[in-house]
Protein backbone atom coordinates (compact mmCIF):
# COMPACT_ATOMS: atom_id res chain seq x y z
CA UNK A 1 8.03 19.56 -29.80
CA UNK A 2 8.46 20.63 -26.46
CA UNK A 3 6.78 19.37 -23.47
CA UNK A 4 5.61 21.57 -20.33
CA UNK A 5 6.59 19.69 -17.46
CA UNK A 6 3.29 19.20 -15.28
CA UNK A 7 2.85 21.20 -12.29
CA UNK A 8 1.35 19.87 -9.25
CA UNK A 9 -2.33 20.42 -8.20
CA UNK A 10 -2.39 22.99 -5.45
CA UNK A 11 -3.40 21.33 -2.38
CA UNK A 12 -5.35 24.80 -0.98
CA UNK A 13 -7.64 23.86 -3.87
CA UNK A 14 -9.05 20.72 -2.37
CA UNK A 15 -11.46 20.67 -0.27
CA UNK A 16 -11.72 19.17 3.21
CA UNK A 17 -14.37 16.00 2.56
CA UNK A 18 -15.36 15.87 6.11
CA UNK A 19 -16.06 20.03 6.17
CA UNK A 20 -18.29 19.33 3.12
CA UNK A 21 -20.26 17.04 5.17
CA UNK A 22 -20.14 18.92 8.41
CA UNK A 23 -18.90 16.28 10.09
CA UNK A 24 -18.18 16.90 14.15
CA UNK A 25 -16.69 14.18 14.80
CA UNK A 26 -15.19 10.87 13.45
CA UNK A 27 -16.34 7.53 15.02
CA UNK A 28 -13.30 4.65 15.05
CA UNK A 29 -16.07 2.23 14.60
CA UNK A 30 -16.87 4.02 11.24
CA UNK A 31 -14.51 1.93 9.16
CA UNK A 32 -15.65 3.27 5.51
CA UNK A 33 -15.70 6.98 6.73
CA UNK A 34 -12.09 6.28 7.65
CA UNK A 35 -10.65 3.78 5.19
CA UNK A 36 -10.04 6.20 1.96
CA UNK A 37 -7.71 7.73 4.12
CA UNK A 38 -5.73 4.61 5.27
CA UNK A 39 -2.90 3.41 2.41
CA UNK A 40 -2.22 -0.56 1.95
CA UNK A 41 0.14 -0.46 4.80
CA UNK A 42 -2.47 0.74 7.01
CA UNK A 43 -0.59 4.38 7.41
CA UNK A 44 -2.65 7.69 7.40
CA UNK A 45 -2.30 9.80 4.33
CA UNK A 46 -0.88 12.43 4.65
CA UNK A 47 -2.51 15.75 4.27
CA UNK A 48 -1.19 16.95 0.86
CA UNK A 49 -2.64 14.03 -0.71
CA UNK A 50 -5.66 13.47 1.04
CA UNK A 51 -7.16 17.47 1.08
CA UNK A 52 -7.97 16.90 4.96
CA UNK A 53 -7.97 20.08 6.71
CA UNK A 54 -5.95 19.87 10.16
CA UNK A 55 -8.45 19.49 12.41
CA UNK A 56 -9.95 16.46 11.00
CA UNK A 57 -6.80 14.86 10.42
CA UNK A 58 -6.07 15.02 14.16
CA UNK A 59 -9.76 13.44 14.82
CA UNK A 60 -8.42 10.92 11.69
CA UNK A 61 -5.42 9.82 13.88
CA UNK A 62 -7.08 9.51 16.97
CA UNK A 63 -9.85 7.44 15.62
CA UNK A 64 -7.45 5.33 13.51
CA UNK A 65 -5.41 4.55 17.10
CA UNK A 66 -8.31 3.73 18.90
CA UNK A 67 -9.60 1.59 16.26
CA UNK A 68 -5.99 -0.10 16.16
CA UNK A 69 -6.35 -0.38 19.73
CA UNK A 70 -9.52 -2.16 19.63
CA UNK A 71 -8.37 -4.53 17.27
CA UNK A 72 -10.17 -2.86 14.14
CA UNK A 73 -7.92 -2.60 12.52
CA UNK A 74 -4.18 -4.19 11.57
CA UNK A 75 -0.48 -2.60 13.05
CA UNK A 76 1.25 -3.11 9.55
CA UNK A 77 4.33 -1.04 9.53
């Protein structure tokens, strides 16, 4: 038998979670709106994996700063 290799999921086909919720803005205080996105390491996600559409993501990096600013959340690098 031969095996197919697997294709990748096409990342168009994901949907934004924050556009599904309408969501304006995102609050660094909001930990659990902005954890899923944060890895072990405490790096964002990138897009491809997440389905974040680029607008959010740029909100997603500014909140995760500020929140590592405020002492949040860790600097693990």
């Amino acid at each position: 038998m031969v095996k197919k290799p697997q294709r990748r999921s096409d990342p168009r086909s994901k949907q934004c979670p924050f556009c599904e919720k309408q969501v304006a803005y995102i609050d660094y205080k909001d930990y659990p709106a902005i954890k899923p996105f944060i890895d072990y390491f405490g790096n964002i996600m990138k897009r491809y994996y997440t389905g974040v559409c680029l607008r959010h993501q740029k909100m997603l990096k500014n909140s995760t700063e500020r929140a590592r600013f405020m002492g949040m959340m860790v600097y693990r690098k």
